[in-house]
Protein backbone atom coordinates (compact mmCIF):
# COMPACT_ATOMS: atom_id res chain seq x y z
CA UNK A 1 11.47 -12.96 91.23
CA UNK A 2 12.41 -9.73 89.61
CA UNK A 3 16.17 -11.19 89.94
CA UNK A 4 15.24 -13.96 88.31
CA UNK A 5 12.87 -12.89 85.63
CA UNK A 6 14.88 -9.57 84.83
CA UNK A 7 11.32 -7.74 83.26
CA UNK A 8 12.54 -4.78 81.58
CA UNK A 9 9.88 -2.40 83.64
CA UNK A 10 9.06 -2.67 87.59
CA UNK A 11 5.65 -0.36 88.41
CA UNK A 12 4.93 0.21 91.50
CA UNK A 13 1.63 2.05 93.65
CA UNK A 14 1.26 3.25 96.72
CA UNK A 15 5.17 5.17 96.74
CA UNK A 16 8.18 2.90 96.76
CA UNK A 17 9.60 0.22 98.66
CA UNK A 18 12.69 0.34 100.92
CA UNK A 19 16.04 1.70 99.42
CA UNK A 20 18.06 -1.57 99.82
CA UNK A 21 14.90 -3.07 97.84
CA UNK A 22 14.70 -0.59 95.08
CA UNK A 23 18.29 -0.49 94.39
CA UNK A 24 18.11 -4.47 93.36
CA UNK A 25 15.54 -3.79 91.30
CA UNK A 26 17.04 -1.76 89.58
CA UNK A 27 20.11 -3.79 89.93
CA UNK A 28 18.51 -7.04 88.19
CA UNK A 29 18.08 -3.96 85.10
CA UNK A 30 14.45 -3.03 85.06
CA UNK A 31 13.32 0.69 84.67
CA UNK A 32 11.00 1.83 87.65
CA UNK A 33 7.99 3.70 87.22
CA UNK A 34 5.26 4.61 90.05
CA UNK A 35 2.33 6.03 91.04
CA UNK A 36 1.34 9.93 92.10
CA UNK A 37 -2.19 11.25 92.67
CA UNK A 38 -0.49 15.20 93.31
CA UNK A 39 2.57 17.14 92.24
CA UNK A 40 4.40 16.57 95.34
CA UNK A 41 4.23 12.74 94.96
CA UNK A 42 5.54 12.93 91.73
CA UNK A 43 8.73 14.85 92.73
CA UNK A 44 9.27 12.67 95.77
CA UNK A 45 9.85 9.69 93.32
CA UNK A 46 11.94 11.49 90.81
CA UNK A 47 14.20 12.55 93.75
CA UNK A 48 13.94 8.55 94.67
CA UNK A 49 15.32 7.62 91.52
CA UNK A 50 12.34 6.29 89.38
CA UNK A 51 12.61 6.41 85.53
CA UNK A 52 9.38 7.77 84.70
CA UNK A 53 6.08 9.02 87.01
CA UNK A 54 2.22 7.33 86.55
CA UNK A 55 0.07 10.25 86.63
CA UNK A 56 -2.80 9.16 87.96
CA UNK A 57 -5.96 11.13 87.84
CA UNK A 58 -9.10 10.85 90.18
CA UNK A 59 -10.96 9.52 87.29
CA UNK A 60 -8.81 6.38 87.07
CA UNK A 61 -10.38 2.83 88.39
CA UNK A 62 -9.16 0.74 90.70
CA UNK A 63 -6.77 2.25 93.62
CA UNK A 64 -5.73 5.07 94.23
CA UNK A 65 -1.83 5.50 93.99
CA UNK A 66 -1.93 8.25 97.20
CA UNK A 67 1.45 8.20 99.89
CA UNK A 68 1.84 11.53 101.14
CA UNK A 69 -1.87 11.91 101.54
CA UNK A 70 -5.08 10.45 102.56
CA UNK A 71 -7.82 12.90 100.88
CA UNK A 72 -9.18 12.11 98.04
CA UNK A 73 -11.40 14.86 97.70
CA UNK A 74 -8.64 16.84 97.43
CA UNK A 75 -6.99 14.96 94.56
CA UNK A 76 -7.17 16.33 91.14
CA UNK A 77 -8.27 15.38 87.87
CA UNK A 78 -5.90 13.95 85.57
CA UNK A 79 -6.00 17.06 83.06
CA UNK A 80 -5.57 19.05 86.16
CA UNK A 81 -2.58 17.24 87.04
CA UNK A 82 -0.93 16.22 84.02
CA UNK A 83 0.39 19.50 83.06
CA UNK A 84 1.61 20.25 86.58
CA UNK A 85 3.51 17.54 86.98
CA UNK A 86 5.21 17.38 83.50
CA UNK A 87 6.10 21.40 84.39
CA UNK A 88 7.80 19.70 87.76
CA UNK A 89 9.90 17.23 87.11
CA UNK A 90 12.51 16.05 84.12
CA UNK A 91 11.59 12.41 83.87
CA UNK A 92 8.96 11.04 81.51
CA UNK A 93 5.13 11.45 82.46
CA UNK A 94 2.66 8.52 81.85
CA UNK A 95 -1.06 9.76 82.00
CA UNK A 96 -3.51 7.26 83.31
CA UNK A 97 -7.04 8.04 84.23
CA UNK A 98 -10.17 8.45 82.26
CA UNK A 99 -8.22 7.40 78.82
CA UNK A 100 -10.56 5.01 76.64
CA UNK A 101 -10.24 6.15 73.04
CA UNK A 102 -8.07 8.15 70.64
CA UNK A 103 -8.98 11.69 71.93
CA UNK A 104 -7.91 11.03 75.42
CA UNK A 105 -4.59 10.27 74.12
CA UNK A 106 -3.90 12.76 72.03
CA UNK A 107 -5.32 15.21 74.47
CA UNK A 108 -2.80 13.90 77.32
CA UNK A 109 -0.13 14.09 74.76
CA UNK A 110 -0.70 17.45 74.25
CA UNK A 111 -0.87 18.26 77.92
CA UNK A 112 2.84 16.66 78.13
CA UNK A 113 2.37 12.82 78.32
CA UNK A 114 5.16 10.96 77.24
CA UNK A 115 2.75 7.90 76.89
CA UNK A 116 -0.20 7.27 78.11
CA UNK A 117 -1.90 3.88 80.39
CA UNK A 118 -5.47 2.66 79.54
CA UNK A 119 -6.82 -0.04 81.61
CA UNK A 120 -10.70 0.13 81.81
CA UNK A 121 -11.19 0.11 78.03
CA UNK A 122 -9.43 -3.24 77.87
CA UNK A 123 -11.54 -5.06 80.37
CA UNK A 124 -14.27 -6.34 77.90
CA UNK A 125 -11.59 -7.91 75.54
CA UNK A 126 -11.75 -11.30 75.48
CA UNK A 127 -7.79 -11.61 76.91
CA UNK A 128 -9.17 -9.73 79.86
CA UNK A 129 -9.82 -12.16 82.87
CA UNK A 130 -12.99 -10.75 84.29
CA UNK A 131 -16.06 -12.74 84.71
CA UNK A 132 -19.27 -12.67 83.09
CA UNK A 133 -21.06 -10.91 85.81
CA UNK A 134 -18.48 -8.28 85.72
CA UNK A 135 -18.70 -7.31 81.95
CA UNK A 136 -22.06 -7.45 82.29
CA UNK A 137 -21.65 -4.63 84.77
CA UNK A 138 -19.31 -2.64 82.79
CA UNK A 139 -21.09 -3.17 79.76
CA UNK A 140 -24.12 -1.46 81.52
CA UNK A 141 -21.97 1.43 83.12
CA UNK A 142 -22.20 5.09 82.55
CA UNK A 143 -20.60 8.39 83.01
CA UNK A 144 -22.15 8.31 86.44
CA UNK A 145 -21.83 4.93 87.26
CA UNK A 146 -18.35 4.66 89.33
CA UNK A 147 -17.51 5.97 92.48
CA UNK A 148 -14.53 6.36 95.00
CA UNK A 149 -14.82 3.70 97.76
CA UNK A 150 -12.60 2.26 100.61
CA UNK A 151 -15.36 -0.47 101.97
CA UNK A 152 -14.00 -3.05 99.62
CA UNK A 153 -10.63 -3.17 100.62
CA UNK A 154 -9.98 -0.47 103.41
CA UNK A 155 -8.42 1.66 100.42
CA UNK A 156 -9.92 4.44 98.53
CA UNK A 157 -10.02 2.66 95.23
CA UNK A 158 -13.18 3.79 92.14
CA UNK A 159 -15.33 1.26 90.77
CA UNK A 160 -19.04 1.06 89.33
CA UNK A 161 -21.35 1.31 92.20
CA UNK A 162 -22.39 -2.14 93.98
CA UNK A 163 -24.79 -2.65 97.08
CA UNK A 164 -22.17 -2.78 99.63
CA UNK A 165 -21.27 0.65 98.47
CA UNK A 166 -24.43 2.54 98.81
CA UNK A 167 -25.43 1.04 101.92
CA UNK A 168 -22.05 0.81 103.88
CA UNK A 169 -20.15 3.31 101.96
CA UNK A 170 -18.97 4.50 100.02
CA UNK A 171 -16.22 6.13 102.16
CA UNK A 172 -16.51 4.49 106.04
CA UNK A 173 -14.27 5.03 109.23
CA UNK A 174 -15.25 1.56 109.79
CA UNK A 175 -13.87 -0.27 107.28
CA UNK A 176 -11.24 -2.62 108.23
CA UNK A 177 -7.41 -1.90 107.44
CA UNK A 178 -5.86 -2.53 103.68
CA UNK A 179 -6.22 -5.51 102.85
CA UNK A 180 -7.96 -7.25 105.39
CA UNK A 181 -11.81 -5.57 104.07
CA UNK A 182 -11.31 -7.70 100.82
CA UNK A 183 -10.43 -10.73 102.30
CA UNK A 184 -13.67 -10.18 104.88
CA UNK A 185 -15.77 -10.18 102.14
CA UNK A 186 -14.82 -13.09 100.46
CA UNK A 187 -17.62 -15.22 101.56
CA UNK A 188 -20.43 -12.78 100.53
CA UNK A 189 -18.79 -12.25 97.70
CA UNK A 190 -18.16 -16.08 96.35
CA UNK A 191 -22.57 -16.77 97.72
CA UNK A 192 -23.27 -13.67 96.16
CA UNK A 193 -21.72 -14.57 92.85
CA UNK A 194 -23.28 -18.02 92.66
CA UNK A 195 -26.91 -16.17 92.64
CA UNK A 196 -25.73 -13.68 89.42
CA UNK A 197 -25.32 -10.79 92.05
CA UNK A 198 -22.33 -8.50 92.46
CA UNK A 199 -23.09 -6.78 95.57
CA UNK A 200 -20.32 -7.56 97.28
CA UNK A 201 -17.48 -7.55 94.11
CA UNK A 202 -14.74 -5.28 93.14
CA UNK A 203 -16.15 -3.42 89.99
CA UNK A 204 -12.90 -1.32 89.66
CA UNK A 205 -13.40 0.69 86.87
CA UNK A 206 -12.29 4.25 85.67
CA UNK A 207 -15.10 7.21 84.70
CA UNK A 208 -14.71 6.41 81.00
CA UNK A 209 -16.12 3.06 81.47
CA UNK A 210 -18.59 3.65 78.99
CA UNK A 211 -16.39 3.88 76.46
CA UNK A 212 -14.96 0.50 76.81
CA UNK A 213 -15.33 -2.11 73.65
CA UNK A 214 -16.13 -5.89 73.02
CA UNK A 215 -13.02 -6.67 71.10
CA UNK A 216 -9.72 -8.48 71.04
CA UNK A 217 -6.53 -6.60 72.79
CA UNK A 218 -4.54 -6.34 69.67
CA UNK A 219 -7.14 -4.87 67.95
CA UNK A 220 -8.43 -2.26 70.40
CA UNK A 221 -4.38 -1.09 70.97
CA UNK A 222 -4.92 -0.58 67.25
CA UNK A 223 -7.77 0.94 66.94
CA UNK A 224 -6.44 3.40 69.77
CA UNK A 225 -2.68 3.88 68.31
CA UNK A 226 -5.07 4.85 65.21
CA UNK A 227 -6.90 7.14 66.13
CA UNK A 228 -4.78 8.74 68.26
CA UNK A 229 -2.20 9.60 65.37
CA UNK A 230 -4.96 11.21 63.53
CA UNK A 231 -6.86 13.08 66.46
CA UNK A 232 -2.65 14.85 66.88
CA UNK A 233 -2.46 15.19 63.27
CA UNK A 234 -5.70 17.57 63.51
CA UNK A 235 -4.14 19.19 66.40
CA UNK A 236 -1.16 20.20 64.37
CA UNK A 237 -2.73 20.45 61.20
């Protein structure tokens, strides 16, 4: 498909696929960027050739972007991180994790972020294809509301606190192996759904979920570009 299509940017997450892969990806034209959770991740994939590293912070939602290790209480915030890994390698950085409004960015620009990736903030605009239940959720989360979690999918991965969670999780030697938790659940979740529960859905979500907005894409990347440019000019003014 990426042959075919010829997208101008390939991401990947958990490290990078095969050499003979990679190289036709790149190949077919596309710039590759990826995932790392600590400094040496990051310099593994500049030494494999990507164009620009995915910080990604333990605040971000969804999963986490680990290869080279499996503890996640080890893995830094993205502030932590950020600075670290621009000091350690030459390629672009692209800061991702707990960034919902203007003063994120700016403050991960000035930590070295060549650009920055928002994701939570965007999932109550209209564009965004989650369900009802699941901006109700969001719309209701907090500071304190998400938490890191491998019982819905057998990966650690954050999202805003469910039932299955709490009572099973949220970390569990007994959940099954990437991906086959998810697929487990999918009964419970589909009955669970039908009765306005989300016990047993994926509420990924970063720790800024509060921040998120009920408001067209376009105008949110706006509002964000906006701000932004005058939270740096205060920085430098």
């Amino acid at each position: 498909l990426v042959e075919e299509l010829k997208p101008e940017v390939v991401s990947f997450h958990f490290g990078l696929p095969e050499n003979a892969l990679l190289d036709r990806v790149k190949a077919a034209g596309a710039k590759v960027i990826a995932s790392a959770t600590i400094v040496r991740e990051a310099i593994w994939l500049e030494e494999h050739g990507v164009d620009a590293v995915i910080v990604q912070g333990a605040e971000a939602g969804g999963h986490r972007g680990m290869f080279m290790t499996d503890d996640i209480a080890r893995q830094p915030g993205l502030f932590a991180l950020l600075p670290q890994v621009a000091d350690a390698v030459r390629v672009p950085v692209i800061a991702a994790g707990g960034i919902a409004d203007g003063r994120g960015i700016a403050a991960a620009f000035a930590l070295g972020a060549a650009g920055v990736q928002v994701g939570t903030a965007y999932l109550r605009c209209p564009e965004a294809r989650t369900s009802a239940l699941v901006r109700m959720q969001l719309a209701q989360g907090t500071d304190e509301a998400t938490m890191i979690t491998n019982v819905m999918t057998g990966r650690p991965a954050r999202g805003v606190a469910n039932r299955l969670m709490r009572e099973v999780g949220p970390v569990s030697a007994d959940a099954p192996a990437f991906p086959h938790a998810a697929s487990a659940l999918g009964p419970l979740k589909a009955a669970a759904e039908q009765h306005g529960k989300t016990d047993f859905t994926n509420l990924w979500a970063g720790q800024a979920v509060r921040l998120g907005r009920d408001m067209p894409a376009a105008e949110l990347t706006r509002a964000l570009a906006g701000s932004a440019v005058a939270q740096l000019g205060r920085l430098v003014g």
